[in-house]
Protein backbone atom coordinates (compact mmCIF):
# COMPACT_ATOMS: atom_id res chain seq x y z
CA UNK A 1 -70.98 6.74 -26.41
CA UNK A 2 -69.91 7.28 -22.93
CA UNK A 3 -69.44 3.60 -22.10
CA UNK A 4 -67.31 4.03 -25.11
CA UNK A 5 -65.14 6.19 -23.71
CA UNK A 6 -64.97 5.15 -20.17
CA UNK A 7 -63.44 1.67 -21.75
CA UNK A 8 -61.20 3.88 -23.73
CA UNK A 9 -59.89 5.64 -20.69
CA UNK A 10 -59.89 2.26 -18.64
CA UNK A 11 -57.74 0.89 -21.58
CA UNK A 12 -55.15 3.77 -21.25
CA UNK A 13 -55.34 3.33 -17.44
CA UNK A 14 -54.30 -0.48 -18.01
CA UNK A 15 -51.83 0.71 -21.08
CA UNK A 16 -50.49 3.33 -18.61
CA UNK A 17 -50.01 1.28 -15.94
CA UNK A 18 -48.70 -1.22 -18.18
CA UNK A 19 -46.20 1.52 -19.27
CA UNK A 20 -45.09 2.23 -15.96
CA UNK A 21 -44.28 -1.07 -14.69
CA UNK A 22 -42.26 -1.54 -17.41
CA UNK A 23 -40.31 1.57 -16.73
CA UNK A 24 -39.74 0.58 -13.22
CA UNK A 25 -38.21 -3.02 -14.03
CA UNK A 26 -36.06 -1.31 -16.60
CA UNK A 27 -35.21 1.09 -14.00
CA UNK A 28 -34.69 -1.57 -11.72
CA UNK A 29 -32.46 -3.81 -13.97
CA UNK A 30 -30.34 -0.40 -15.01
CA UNK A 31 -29.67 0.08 -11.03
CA UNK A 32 -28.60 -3.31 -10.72
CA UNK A 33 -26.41 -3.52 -13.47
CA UNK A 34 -25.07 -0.39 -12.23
CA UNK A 35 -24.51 -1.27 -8.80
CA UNK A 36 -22.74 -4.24 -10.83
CA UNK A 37 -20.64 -2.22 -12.53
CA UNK A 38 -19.96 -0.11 -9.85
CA UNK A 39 -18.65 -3.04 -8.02
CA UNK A 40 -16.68 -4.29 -10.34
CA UNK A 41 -14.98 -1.08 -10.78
CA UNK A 42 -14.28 -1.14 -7.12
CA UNK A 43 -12.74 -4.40 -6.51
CA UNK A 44 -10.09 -3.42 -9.79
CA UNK A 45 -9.35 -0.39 -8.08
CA UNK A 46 -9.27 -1.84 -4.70
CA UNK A 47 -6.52 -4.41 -6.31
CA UNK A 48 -4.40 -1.93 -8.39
CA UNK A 49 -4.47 0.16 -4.79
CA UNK A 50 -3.40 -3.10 -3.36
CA UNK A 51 -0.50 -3.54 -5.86
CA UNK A 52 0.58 -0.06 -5.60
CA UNK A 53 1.38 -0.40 -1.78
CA UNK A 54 3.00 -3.54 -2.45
CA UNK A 55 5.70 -1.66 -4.49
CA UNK A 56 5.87 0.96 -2.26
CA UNK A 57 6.94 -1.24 0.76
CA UNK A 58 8.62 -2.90 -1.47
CA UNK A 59 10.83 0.45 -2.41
CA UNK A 60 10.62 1.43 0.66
CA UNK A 61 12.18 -1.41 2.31
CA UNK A 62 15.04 -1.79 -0.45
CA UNK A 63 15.69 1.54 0.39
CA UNK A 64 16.09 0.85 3.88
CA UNK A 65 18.12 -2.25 3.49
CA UNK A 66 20.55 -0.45 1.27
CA UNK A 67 20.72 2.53 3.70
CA UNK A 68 21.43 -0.17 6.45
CA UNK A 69 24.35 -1.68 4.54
CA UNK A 70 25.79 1.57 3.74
CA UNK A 71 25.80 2.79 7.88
CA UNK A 72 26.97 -0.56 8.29
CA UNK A 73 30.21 -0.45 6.14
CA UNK A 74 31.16 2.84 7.06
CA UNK A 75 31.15 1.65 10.48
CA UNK A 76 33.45 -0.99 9.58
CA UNK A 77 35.46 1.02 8.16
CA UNK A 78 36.05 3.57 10.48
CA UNK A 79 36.32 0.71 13.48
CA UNK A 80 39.39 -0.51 11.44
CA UNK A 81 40.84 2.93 10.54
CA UNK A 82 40.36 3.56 14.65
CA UNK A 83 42.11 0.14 15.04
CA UNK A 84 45.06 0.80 12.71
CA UNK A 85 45.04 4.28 14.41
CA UNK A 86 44.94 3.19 18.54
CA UNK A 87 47.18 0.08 17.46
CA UNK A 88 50.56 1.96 18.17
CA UNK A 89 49.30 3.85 21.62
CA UNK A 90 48.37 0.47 22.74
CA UNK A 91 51.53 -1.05 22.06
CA UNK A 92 53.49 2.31 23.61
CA UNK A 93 50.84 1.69 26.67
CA UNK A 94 51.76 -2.20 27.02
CA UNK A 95 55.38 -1.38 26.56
CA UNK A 96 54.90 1.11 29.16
CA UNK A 97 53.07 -1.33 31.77
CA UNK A 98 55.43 -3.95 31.36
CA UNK A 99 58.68 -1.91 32.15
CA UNK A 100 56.68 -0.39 35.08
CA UNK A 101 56.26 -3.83 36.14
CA UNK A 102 59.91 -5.13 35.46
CA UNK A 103 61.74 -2.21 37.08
CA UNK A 104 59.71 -3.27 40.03
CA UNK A 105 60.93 -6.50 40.13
């Protein structure tokens, strides 16, 4: 009887061991798949984040451009308004000038 049993405990040894290399390639191929996974998960995220600061430059620089063109025409305007304004001085200043210079003649 006892070579009985020491074949039945060296067949759950083998079944055992059996056992646990199966658990360790299905732990193995759940890690991988994982990592997979994990991944994948990454490189969508790492795109949408791409995307996302895309359209915020994007904003951004509309923004800016329509900022720009809004300093820009109100400089335009008020160098013409200062044009029309200094226009008549001028003229009262050349008018001046020029009847300096004639009553010197």
């Amino acid at each position: 009887m006892s070579e009985d049993l020491v074949a039945e405990i060296m067949n759950v040894e083998k079944d055992a061991s059996t056992i646990k290399a199966d658990a360790q390639q299905q732990a193995d191929e759940i890690l991988a798949a994982a990592q997979e996974a994990a991944a994948s998960v990454r490189s969508v995220a790492l795109a949408d984040a791409q995307k996302q600061a895309e359209e915020i430059i994007a904003r951004g620089t509309r923004v800016a451009e329509s900022e720009r063109a809004r300093i820009l025409a109100t400089a335009r305007q008020e160098t013409i308004a200062l044009g029309a304004e200094s226009a008549p001085r001028i003229e009262a200043a050349v008018a001046f000038v020029i009847g300096q210079v004639m009553n010197r003649e």
